[in-house]
C-alpha atoms as a PDB file:
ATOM      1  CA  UNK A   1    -164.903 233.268  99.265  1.00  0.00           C
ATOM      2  CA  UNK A   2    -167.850 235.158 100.222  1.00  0.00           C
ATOM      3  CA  UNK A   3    -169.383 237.911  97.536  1.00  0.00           C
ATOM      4  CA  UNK A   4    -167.969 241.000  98.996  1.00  0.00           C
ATOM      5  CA  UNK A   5    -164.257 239.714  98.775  1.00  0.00           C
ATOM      6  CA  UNK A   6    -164.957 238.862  95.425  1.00  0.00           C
ATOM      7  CA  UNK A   7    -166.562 241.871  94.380  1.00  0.00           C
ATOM      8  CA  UNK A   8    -163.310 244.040  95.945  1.00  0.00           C
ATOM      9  CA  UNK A   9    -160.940 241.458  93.608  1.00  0.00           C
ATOM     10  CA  UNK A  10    -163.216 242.744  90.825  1.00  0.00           C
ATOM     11  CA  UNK A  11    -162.575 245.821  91.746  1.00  0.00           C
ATOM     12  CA  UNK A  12    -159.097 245.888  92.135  1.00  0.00           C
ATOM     13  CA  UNK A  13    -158.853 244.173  88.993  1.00  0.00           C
ATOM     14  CA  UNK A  14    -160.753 246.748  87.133  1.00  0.00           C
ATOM     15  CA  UNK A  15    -159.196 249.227  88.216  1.00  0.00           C
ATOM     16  CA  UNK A  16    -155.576 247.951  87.956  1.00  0.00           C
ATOM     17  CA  UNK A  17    -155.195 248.513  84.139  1.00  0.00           C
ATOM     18  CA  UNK A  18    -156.557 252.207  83.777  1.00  0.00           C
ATOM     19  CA  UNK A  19    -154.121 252.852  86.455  1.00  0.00           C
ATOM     20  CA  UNK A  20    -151.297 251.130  84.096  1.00  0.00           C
ATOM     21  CA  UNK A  21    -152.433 253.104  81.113  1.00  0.00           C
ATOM     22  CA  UNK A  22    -152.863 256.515  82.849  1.00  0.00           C
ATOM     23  CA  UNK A  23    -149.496 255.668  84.034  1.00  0.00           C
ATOM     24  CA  UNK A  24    -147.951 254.989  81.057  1.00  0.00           C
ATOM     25  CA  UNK A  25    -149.869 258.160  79.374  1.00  0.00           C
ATOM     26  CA  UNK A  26    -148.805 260.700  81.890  1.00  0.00           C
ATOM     27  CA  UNK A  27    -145.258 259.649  81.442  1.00  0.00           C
ATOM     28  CA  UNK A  28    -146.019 260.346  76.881  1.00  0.00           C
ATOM     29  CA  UNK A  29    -147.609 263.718  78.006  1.00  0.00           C
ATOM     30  CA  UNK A  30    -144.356 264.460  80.045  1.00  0.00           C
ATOM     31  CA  UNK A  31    -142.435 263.818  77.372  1.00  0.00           C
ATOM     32  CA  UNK A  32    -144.214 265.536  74.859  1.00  0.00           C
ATOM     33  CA  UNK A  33    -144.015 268.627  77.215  1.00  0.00           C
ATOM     34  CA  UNK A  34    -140.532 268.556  77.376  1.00  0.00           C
ATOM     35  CA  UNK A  35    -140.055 267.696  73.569  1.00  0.00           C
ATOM     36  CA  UNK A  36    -143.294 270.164  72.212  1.00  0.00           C
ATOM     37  CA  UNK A  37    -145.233 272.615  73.317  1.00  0.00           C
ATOM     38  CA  UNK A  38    -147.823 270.266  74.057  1.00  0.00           C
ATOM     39  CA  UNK A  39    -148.602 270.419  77.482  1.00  0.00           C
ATOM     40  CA  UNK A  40    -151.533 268.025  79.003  1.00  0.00           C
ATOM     41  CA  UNK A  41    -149.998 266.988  81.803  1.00  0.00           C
ATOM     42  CA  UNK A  42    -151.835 268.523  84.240  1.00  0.00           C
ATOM     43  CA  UNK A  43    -154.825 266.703  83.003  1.00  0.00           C
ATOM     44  CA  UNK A  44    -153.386 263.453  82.841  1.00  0.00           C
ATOM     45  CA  UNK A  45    -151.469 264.295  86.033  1.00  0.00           C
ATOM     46  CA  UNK A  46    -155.002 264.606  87.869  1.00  0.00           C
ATOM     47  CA  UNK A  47    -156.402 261.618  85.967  1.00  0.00           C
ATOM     48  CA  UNK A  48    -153.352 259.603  86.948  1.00  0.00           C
ATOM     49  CA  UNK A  49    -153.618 260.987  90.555  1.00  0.00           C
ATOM     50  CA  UNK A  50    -157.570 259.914  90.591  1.00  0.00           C
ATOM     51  CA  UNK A  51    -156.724 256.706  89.303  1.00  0.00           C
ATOM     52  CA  UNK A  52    -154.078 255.842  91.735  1.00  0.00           C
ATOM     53  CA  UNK A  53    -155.696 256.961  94.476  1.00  0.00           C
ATOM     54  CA  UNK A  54    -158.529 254.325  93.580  1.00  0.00           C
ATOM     55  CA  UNK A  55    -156.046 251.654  93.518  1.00  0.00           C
ATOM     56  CA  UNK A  56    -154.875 252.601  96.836  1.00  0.00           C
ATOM     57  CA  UNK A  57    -158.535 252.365  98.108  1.00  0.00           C
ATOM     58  CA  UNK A  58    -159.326 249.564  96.364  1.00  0.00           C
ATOM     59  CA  UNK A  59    -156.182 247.639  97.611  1.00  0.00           C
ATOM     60  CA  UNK A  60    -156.663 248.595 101.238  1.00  0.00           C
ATOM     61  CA  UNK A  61    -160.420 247.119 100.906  1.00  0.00           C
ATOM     62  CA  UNK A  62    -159.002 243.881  99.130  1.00  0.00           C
ATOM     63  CA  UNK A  63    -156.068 243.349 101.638  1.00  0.00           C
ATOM     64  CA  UNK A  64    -158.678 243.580 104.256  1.00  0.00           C
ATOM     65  CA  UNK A  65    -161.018 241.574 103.544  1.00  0.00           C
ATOM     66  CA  UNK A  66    -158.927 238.752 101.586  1.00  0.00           C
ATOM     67  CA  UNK A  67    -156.474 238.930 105.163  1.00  0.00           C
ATOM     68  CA  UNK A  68    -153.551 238.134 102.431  1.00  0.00           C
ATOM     69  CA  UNK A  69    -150.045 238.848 104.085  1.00  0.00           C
ATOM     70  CA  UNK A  70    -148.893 241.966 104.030  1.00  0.00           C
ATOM     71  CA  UNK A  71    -145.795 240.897 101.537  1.00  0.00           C
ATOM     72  CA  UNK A  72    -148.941 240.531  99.040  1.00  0.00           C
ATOM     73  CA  UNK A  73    -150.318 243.584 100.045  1.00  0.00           C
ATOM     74  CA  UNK A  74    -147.056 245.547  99.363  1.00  0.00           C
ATOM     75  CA  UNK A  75    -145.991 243.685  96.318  1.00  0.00           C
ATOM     76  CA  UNK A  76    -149.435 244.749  94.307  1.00  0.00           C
ATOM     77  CA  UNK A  77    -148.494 248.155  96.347  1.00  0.00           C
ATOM     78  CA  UNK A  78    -145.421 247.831  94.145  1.00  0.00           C
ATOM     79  CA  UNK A  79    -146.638 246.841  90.916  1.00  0.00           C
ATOM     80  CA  UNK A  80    -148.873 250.051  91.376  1.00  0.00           C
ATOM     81  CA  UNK A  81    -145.585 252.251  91.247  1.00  0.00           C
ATOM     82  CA  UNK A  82    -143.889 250.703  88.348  1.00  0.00           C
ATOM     83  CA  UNK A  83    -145.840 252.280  85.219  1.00  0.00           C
ATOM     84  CA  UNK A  84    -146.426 248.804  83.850  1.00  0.00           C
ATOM     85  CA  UNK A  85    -147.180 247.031  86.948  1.00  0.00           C
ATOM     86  CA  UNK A  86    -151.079 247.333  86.881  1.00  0.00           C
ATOM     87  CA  UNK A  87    -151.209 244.870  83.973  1.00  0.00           C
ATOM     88  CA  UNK A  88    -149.067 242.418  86.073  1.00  0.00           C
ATOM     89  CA  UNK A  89    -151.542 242.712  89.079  1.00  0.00           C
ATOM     90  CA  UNK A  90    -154.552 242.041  86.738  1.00  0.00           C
ATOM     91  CA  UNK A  91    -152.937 238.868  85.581  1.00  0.00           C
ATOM     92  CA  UNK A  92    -152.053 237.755  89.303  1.00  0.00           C
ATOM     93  CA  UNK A  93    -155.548 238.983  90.695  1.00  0.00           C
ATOM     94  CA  UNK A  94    -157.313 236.851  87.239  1.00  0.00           C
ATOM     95  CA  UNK A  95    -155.588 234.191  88.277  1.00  0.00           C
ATOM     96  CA  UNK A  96    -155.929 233.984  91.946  1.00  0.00           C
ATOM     97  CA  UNK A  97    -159.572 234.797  91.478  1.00  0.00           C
ATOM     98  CA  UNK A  98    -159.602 231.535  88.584  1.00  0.00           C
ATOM     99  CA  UNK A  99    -158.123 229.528  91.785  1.00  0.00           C
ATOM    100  CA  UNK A 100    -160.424 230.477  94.484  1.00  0.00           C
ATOM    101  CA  UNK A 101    -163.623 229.574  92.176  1.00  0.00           C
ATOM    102  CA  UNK A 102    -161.954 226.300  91.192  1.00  0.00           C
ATOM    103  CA  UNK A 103    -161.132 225.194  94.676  1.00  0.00           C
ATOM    104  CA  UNK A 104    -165.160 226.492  95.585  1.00  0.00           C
ATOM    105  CA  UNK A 105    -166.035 224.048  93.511  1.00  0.00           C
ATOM    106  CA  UNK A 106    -164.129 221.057  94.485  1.00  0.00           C
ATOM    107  CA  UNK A 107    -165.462 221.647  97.624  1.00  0.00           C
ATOM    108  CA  UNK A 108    -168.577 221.886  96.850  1.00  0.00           C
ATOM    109  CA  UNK A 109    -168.578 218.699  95.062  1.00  0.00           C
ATOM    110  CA  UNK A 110    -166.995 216.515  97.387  1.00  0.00           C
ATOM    111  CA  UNK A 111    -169.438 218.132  99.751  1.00  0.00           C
ATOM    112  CA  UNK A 112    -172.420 216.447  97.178  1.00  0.00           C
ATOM    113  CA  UNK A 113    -171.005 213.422  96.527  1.00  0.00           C
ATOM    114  CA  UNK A 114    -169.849 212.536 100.266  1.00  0.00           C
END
């Protein structure tokens, strides 16, 4: 995996759980509207709105350069629409990114020692 694939995991990753939590905040705020007279969801709506688009962005640019399938591409789509999905896409994209450095550097040693 070249550096600019792994820098748009990173980036995906980082931006998977503010998405999650602005998520999960905007749906509190909506609540509290209807339950209060607190009202912040219009700022949380454009937080959540700025947030997601990211993810969107960030996806596309991942997708693209990782060539993944598009049932990949969708499911972490998915996970993006389900309010605790982000923190399920971190864990996948941690773990995916653990696999690709691990494999690097088998293949880098059998590369040495051959």
């Amino acid at each position: 995996m070249d550096i600019k694939t792994a820098d748009s995991l990173r980036r995906l990753r980082l931006v998977s759980v503010p998405e999650a939590v602005s998520w999960l905040l905007l749906i509190c705020c909506i609540v509290l509207k209807n339950t209060t007279s607190f009202n912040a969801v219009p700022v949380m709506g454009w937080v959540h709105g700025i947030s997601f688009i990211l993810y969107v962005v960030f996806l596309a640019d991942a997708w693209n350069r990782t060539k993944w399938p598009w049932t990949r591409a969708a499911l972490y789509f998915a996970l993006s629409i389900i309010p605790t999905g982000g923190f399920f896409a971190d864990r996948m994209l941690r773990r995916e990114a653990e696999a690709t450095v691990i494999a690097a550097r088998a293949r880098k040693e059998s590369v040495v020692n051959a």
